[in-house]
C-alpha atoms as a PDB file:
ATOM      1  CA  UNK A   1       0.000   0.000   0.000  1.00  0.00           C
ATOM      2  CA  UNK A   2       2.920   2.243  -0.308  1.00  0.00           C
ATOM      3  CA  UNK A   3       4.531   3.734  -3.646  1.00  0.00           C
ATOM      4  CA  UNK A   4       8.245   5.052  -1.966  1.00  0.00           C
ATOM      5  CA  UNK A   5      10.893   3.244  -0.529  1.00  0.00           C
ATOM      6  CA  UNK A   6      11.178   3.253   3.144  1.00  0.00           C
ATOM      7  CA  UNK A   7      13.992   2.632   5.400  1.00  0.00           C
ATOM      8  CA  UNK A   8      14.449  -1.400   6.906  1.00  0.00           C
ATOM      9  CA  UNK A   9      14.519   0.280  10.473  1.00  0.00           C
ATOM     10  CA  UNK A  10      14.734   3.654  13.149  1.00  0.00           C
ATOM     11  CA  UNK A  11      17.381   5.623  13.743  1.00  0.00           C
ATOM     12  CA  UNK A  12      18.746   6.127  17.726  1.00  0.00           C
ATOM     13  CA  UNK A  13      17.071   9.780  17.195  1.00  0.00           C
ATOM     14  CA  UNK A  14      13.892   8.180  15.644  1.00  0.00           C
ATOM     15  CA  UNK A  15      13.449   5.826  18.169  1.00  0.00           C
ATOM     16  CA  UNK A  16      14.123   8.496  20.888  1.00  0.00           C
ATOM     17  CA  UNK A  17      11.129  10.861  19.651  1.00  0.00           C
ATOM     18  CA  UNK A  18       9.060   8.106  18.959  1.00  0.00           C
ATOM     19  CA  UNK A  19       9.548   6.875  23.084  1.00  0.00           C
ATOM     20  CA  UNK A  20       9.027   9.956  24.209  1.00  0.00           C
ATOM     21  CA  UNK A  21       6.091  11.177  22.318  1.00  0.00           C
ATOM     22  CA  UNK A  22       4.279   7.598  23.506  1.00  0.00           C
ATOM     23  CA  UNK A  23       5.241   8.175  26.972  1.00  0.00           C
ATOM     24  CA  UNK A  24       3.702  11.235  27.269  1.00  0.00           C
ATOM     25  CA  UNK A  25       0.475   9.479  25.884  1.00  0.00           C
ATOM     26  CA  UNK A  26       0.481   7.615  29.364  1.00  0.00           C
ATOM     27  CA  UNK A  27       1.704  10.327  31.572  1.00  0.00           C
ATOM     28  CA  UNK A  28      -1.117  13.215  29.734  1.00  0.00           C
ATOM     29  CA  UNK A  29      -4.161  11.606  28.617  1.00  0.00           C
ATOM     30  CA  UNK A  30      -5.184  15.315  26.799  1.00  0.00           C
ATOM     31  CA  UNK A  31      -1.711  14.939  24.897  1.00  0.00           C
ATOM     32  CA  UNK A  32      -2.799  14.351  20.983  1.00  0.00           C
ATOM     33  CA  UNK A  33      -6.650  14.627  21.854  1.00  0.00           C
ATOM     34  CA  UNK A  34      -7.121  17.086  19.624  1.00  0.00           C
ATOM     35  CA  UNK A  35      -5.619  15.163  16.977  1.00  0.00           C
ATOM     36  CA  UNK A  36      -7.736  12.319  17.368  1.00  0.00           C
ATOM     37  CA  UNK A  37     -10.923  14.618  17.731  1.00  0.00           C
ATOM     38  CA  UNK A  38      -9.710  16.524  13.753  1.00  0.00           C
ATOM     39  CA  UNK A  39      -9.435  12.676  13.006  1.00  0.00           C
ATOM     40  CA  UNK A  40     -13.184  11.350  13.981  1.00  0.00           C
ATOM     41  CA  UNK A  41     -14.533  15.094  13.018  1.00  0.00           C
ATOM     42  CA  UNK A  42     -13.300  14.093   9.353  1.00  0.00           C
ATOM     43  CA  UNK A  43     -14.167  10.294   9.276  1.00  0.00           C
ATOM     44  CA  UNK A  44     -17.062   9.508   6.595  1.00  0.00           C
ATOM     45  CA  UNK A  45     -19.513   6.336   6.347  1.00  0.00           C
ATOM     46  CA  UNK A  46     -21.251   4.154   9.329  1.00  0.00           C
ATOM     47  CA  UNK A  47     -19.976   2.935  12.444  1.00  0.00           C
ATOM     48  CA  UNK A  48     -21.152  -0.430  13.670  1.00  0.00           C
ATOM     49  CA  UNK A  49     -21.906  -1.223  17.686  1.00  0.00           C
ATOM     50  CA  UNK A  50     -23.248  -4.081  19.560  1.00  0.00           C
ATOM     51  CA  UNK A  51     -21.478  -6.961  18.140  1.00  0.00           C
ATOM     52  CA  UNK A  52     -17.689  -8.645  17.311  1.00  0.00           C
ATOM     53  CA  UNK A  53     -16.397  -6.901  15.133  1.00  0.00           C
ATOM     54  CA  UNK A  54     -13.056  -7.719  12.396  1.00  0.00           C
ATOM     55  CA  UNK A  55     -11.344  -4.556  11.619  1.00  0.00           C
ATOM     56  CA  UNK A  56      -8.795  -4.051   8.510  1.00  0.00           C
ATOM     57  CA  UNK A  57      -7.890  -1.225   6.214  1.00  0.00           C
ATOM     58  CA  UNK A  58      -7.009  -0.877   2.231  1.00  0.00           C
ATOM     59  CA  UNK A  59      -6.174   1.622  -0.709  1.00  0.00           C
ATOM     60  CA  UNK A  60      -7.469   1.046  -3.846  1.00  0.00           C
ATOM     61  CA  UNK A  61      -4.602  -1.502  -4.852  1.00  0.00           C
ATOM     62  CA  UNK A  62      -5.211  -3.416  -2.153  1.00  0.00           C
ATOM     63  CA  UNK A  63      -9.295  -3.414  -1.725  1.00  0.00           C
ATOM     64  CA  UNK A  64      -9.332  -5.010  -5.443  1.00  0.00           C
ATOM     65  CA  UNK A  65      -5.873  -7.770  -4.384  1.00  0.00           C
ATOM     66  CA  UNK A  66      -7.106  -8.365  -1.060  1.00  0.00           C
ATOM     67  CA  UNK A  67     -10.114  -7.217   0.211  1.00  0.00           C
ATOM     68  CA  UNK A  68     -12.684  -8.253  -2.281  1.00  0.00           C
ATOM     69  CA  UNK A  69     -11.173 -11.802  -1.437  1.00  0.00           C
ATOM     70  CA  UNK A  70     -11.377 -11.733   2.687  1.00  0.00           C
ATOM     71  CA  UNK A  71     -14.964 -10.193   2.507  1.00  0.00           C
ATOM     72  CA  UNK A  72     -15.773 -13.127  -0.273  1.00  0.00           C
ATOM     73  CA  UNK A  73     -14.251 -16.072   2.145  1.00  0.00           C
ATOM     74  CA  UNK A  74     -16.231 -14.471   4.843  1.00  0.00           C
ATOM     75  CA  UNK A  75     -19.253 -14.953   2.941  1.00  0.00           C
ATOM     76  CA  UNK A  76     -18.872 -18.959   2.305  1.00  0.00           C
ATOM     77  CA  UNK A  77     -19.030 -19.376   6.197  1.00  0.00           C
ATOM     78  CA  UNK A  78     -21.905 -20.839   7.573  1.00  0.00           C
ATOM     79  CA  UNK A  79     -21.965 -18.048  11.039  1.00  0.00           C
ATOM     80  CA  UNK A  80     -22.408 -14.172   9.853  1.00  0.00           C
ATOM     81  CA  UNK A  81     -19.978 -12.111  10.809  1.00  0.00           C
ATOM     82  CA  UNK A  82     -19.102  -8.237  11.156  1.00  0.00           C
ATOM     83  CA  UNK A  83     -16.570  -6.837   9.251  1.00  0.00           C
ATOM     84  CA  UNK A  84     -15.506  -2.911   8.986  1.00  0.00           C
ATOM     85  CA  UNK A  85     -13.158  -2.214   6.236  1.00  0.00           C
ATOM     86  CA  UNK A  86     -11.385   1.983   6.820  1.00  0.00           C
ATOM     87  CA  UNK A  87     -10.552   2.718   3.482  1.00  0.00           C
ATOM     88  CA  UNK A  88      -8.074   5.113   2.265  1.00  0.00           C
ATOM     89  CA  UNK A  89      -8.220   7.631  -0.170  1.00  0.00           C
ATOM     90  CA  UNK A  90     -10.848   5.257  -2.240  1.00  0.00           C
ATOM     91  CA  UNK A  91     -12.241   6.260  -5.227  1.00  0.00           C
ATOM     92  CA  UNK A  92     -15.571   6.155  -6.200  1.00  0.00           C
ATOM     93  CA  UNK A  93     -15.279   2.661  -7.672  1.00  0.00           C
ATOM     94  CA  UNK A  94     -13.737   1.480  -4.515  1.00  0.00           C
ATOM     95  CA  UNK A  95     -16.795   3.010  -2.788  1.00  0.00           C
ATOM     96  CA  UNK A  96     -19.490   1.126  -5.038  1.00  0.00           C
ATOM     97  CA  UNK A  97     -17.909  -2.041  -5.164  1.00  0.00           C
ATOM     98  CA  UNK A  98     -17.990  -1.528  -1.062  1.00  0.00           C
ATOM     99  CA  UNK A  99     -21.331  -0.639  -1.213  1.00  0.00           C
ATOM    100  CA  UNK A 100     -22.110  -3.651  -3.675  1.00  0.00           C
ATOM    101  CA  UNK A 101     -20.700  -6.041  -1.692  1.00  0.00           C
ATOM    102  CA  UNK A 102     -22.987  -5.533   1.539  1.00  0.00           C
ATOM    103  CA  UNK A 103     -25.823  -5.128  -0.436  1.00  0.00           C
ATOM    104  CA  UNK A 104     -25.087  -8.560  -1.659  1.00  0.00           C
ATOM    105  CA  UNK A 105     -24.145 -11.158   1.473  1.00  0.00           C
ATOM    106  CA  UNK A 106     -26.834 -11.685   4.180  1.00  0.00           C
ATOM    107  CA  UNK A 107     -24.293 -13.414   6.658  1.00  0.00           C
ATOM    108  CA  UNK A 108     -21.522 -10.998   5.777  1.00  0.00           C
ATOM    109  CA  UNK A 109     -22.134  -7.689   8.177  1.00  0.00           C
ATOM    110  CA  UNK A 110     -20.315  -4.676   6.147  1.00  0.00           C
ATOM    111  CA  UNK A 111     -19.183  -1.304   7.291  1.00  0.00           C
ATOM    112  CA  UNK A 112     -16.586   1.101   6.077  1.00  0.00           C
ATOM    113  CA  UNK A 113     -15.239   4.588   6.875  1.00  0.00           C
ATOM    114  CA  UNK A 114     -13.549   7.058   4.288  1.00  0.00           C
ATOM    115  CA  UNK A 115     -10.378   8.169   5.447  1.00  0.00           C
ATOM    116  CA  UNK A 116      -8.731  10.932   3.227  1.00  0.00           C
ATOM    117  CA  UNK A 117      -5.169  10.762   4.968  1.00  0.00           C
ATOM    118  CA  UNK A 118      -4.764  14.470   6.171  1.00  0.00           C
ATOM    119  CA  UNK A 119      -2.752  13.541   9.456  1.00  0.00           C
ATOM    120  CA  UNK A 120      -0.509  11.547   7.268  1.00  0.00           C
ATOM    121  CA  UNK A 121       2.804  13.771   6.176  1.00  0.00           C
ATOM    122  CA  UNK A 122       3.791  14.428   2.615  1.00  0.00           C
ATOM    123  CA  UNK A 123       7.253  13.554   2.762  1.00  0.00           C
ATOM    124  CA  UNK A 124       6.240   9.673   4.231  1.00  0.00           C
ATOM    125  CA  UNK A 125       5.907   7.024   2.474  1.00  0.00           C
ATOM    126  CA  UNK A 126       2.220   6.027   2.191  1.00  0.00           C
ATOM    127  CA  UNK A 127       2.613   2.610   4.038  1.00  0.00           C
ATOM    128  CA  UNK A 128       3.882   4.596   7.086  1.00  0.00           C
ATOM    129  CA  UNK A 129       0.257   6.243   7.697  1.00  0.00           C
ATOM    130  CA  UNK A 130      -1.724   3.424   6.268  1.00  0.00           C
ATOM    131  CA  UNK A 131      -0.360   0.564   8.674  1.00  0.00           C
ATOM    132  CA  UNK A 132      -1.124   2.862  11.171  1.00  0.00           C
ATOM    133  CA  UNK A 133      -4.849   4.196  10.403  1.00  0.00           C
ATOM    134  CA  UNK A 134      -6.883   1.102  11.244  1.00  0.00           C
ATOM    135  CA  UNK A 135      -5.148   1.287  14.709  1.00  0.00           C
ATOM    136  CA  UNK A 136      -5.989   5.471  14.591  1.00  0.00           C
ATOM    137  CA  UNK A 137      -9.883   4.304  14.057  1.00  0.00           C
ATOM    138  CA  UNK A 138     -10.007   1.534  17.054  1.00  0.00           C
ATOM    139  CA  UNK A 139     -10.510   3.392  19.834  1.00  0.00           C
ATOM    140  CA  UNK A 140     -13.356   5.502  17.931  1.00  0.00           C
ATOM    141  CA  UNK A 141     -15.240   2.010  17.094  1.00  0.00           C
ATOM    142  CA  UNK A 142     -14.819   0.954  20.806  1.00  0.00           C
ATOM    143  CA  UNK A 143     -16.584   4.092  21.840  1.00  0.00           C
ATOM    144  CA  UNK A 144     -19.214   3.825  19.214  1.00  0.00           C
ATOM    145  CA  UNK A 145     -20.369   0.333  21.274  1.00  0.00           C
ATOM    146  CA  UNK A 146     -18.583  -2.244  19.610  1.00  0.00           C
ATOM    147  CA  UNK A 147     -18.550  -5.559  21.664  1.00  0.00           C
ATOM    148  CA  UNK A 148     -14.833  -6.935  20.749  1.00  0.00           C
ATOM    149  CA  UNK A 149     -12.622  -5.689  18.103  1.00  0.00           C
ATOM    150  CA  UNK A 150     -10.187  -7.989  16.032  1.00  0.00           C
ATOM    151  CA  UNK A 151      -8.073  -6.266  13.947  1.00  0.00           C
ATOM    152  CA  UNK A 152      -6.136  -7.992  10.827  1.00  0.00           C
ATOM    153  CA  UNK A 153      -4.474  -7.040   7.597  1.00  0.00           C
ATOM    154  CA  UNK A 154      -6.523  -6.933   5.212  1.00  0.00           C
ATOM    155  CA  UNK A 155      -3.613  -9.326   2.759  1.00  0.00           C
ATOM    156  CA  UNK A 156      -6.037 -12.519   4.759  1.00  0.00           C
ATOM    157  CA  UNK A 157      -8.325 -15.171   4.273  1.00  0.00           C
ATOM    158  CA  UNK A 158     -10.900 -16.268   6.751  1.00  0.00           C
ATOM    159  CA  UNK A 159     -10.410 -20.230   6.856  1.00  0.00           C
ATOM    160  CA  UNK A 160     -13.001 -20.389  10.037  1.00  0.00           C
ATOM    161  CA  UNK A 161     -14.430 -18.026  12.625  1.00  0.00           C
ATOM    162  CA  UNK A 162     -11.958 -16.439  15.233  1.00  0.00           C
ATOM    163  CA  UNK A 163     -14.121 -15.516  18.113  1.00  0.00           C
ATOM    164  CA  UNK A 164     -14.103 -19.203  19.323  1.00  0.00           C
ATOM    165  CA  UNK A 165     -10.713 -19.289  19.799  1.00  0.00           C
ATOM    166  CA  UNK A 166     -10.616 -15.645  21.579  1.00  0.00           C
ATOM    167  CA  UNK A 167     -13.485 -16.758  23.815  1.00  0.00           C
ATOM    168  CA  UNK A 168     -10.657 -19.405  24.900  1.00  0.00           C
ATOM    169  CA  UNK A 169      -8.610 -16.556  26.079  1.00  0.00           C
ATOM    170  CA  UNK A 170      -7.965 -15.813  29.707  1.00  0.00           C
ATOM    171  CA  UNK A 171     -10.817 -14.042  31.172  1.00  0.00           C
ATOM    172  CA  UNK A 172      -9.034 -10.667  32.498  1.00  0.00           C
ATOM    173  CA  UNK A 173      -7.661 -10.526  28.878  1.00  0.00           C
ATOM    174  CA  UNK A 174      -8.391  -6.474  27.960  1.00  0.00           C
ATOM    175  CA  UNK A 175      -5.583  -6.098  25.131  1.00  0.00           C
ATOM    176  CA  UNK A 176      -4.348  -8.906  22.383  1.00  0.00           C
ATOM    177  CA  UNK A 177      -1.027  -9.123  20.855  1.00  0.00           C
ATOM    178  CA  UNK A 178       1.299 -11.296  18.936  1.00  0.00           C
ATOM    179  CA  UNK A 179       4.982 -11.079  21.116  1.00  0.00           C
ATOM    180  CA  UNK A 180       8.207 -11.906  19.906  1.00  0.00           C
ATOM    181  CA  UNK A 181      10.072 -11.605  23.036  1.00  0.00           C
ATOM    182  CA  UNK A 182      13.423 -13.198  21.428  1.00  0.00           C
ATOM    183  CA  UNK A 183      13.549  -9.914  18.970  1.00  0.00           C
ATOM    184  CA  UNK A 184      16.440  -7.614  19.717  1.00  0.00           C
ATOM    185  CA  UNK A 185      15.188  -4.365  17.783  1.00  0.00           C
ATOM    186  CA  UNK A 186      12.335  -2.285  19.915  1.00  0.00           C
ATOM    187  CA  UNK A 187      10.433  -2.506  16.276  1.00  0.00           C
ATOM    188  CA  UNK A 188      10.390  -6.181  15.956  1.00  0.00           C
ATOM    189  CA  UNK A 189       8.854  -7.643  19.210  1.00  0.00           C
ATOM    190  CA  UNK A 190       5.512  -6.722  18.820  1.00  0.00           C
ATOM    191  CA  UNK A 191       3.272  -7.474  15.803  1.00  0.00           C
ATOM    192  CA  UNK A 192       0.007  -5.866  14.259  1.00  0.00           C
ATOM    193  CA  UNK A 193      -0.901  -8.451  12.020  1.00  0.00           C
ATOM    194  CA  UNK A 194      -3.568  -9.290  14.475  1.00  0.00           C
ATOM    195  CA  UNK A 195      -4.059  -7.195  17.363  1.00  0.00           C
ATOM    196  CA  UNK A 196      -7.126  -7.681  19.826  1.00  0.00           C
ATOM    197  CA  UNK A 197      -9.491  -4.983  21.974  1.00  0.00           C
ATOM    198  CA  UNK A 198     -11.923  -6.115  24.570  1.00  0.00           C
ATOM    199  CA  UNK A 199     -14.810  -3.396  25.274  1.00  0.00           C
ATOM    200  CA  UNK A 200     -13.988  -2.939  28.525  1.00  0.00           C
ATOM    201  CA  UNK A 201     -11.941   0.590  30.427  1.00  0.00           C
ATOM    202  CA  UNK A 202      -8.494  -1.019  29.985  1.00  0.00           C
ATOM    203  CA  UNK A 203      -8.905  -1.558  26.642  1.00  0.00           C
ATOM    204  CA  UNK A 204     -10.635   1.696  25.803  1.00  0.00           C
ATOM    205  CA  UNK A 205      -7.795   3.215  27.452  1.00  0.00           C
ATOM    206  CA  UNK A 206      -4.692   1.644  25.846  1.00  0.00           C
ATOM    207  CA  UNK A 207      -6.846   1.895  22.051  1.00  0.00           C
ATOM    208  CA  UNK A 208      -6.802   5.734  22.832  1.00  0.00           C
ATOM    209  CA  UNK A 209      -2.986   6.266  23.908  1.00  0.00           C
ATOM    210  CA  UNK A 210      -2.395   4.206  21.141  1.00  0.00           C
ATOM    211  CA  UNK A 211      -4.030   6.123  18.784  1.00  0.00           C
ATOM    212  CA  UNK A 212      -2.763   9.610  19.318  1.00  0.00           C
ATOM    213  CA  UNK A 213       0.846   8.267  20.163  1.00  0.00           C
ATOM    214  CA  UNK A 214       0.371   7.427  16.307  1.00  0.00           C
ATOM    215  CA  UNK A 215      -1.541  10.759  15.526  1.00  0.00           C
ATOM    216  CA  UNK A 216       1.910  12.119  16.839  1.00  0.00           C
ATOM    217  CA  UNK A 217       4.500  10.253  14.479  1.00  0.00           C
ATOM    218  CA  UNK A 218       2.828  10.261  11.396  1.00  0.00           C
ATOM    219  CA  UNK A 219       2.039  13.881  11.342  1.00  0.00           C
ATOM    220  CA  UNK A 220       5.968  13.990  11.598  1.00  0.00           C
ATOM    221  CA  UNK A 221       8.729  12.745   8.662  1.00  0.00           C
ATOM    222  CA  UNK A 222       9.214   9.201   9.589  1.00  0.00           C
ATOM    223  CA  UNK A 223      11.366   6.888   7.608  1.00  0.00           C
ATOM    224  CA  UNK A 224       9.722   3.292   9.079  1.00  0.00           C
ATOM    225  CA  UNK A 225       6.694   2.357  10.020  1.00  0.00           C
ATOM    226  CA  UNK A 226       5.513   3.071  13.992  1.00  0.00           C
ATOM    227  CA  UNK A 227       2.456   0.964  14.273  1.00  0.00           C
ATOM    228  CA  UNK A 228       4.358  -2.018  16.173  1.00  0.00           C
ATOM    229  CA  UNK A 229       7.285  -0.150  17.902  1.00  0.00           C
ATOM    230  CA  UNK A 230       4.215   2.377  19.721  1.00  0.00           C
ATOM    231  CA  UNK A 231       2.422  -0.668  21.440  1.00  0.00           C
ATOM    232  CA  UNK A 232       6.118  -2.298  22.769  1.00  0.00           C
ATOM    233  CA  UNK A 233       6.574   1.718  23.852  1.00  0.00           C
ATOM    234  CA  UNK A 234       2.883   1.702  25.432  1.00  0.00           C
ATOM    235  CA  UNK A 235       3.248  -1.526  26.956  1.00  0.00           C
ATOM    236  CA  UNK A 236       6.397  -0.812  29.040  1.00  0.00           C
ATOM    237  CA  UNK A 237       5.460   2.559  30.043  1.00  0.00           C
ATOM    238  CA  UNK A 238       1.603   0.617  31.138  1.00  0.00           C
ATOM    239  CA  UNK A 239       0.995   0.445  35.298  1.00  0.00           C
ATOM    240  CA  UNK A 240       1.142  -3.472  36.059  1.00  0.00           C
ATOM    241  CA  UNK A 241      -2.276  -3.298  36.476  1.00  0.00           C
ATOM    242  CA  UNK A 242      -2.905  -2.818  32.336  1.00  0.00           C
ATOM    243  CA  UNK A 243       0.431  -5.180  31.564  1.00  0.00           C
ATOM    244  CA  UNK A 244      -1.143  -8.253  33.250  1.00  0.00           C
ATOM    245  CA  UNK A 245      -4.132  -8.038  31.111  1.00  0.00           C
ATOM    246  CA  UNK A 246      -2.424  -7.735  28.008  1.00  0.00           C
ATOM    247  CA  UNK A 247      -2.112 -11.115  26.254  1.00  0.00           C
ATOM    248  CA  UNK A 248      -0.678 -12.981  23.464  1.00  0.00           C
ATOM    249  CA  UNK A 249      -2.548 -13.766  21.055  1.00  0.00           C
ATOM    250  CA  UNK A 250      -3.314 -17.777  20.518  1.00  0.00           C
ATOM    251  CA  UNK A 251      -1.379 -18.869  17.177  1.00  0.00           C
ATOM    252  CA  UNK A 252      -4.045 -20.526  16.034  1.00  0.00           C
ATOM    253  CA  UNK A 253      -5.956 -16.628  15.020  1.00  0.00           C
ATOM    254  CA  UNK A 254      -3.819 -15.903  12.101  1.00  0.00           C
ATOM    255  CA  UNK A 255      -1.058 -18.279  10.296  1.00  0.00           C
ATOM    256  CA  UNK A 256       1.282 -17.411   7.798  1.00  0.00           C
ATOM    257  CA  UNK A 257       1.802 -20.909   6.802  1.00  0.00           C
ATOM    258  CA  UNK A 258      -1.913 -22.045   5.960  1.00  0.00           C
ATOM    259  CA  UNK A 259      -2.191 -24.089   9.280  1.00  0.00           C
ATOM    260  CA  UNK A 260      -5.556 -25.782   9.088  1.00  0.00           C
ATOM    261  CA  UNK A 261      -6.711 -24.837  12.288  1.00  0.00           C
ATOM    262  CA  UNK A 262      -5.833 -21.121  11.481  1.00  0.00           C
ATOM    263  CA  UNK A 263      -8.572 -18.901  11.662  1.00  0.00           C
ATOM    264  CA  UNK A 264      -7.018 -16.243   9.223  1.00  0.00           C
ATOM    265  CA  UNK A 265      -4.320 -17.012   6.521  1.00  0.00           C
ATOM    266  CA  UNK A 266      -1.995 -14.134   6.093  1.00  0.00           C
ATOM    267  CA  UNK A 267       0.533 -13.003   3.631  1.00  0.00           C
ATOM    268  CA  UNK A 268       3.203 -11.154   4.781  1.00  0.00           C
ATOM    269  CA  UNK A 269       5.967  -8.952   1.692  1.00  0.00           C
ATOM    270  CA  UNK A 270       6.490 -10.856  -1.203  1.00  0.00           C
ATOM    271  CA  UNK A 271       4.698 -13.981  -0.262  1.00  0.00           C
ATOM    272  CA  UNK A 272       1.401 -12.154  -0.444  1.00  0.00           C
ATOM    273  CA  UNK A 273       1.968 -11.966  -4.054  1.00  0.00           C
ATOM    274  CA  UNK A 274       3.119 -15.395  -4.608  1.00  0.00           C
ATOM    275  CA  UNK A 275       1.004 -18.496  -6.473  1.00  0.00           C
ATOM    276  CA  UNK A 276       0.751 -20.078  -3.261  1.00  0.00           C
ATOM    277  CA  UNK A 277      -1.041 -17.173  -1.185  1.00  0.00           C
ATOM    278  CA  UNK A 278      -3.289 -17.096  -4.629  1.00  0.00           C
ATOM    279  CA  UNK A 279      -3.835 -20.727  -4.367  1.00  0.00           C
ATOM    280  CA  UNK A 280      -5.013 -20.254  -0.405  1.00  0.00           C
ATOM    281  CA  UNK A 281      -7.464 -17.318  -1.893  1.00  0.00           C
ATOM    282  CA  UNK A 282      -9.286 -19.385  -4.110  1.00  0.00           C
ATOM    283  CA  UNK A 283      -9.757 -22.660  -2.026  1.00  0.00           C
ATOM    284  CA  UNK A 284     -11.614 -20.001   0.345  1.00  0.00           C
ATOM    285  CA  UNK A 285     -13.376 -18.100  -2.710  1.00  0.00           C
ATOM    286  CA  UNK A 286     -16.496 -20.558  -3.728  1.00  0.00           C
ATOM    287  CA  UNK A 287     -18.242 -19.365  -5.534  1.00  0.00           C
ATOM    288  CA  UNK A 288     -15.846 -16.784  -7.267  1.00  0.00           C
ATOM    289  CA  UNK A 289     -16.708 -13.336  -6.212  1.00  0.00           C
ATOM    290  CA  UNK A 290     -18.149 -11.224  -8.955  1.00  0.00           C
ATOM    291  CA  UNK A 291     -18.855  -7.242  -8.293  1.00  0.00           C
ATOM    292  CA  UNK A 292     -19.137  -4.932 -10.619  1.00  0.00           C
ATOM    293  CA  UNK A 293     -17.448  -1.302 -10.286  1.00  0.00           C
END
């Protein structure tokens, strides 16, 4: 989702600004507010409540490589499920085709929001804000009454329901994450290929810090990505009391290696353009998915 190069990691100064800034999300819950108020005063479409809810987020390119697949995989399961797609900068194609495709599946619950970018900087590369927005909108769809919020990229298949394996969870589980505690780099031991919010004041809590400690860096030049080195940030500078319900996710949520108890299978760089990860979409695509623009 990106059309300029961007750096493999942060620099000491990077990572230093980026700290910072994220502290200060915990130690002045007003710092960034205004930010994220500019960003919800700005949002267009519907916001869903009451009910589990899958979160991911596209451009163009990706809605018509990716999207139009997960919402289509979704639709062959037997359960309904809720899905809210935050697209950015779509065109009016994009739009229809979004608007075609939940006219079109009863068991397939679609919302989207418009997002046209304006806290991302100019000099960033687009992947930099758009890794970063469906994280930006969580808190927002928390407030607006969703139940819980599972948020994947949008490069997936559904190969069976997740919210089985998340009721298996520990119960004082408020927060969801995928930890790689053997990572040296600050960047690398958290992921947000699937990230998990409970609806309850812990979880509303860390979703909002989260969200304007982003809000911060991409408004800023940034030459990596920030949506996985802000939670490992957040995290250490948490109380106890929110670390010990943050979790790790259960493997079984999202594989990159087509596991058949998976209940997402993700692509992750090249592989999500590879015959194999094309092979995985259409054993999940039946019938084939036809909308027209």
């Amino acid at each position: 989702m990106q059309n300029q190069k961007t750096r493999r990691k942060h620099s000491g100064f990077s990572r230093l600004r980026i700290w910072f800034s994220t502290a200060w999300t915990v130690i002045d819950n007003s710092y960034g507010e205004d930010r994220l108020a500019d960003f919800r005063d700005r949002l267009v479409g519907t916001m869903p409540n009451g009910e589990d809810l899958i979160l991911a987020a596209c451009d163009d390119n990706y809605f018509e490589k990716f999207a139009l697949s997960l919402l289509s995989s979704m639709s062959t399961r037997l359960a309904t499920h809720a899905i809210h797609l935050h697209l950015l900068r779509p065109s009016k194609e994009t739009i229809a085709k979004a608007e075609a495709f939940r006219n079109s599946y009863a068991n397939v619950r679609l919302s989207y929001t418009i997002d046209a970018c304006e806290d991302a900087h100019k000099s960033n590369p687009n992947g930099i804000y758009y890794t970063a927005a469906r994280f930006i909108l969580a808190p927002l769809l928390l407030e607006a009454g969703v139940k819980r919020l599972f948020i994947i990229d949008v490069d997936s298949v559904m190969n069976k329901s997740p919210w089985p394996i998340i009721d298996s969870m520990p119960e004082d589980t408020s927060v969801g994450f995928v930890f790689r505690p053997e990572k040296r780099r600050a960047w690398q031991k958290v992921l947000a290929n699937a990230v998990l919010f409970e609806s309850d004041a812990v979880s509303q809590l860390f979703a909002k810090r989260f969200a304007r400690a982003l809000l911060m860096n991409v408004s800023r030049p940034q030459e990596y990505y920030v949506d996985q080195i802000i939670p490992h940030y957040l995290i250490e500078r948490s109380g106890q009391s929110t670390r010990s319900r943050i979790k790790s996710l259960p493997a079984s949520l999202n594989s990159l290696d087509y596991a058949e108890d998976a209940a997402f299978w993700t692509a992750k760089g090249v592989d999500k353009h590879s015959e194999e990860f094309a092979a995985a979409q259409r054993a999940q695509i039946a019938p084939p998915m036809q909308i027209a623009g």
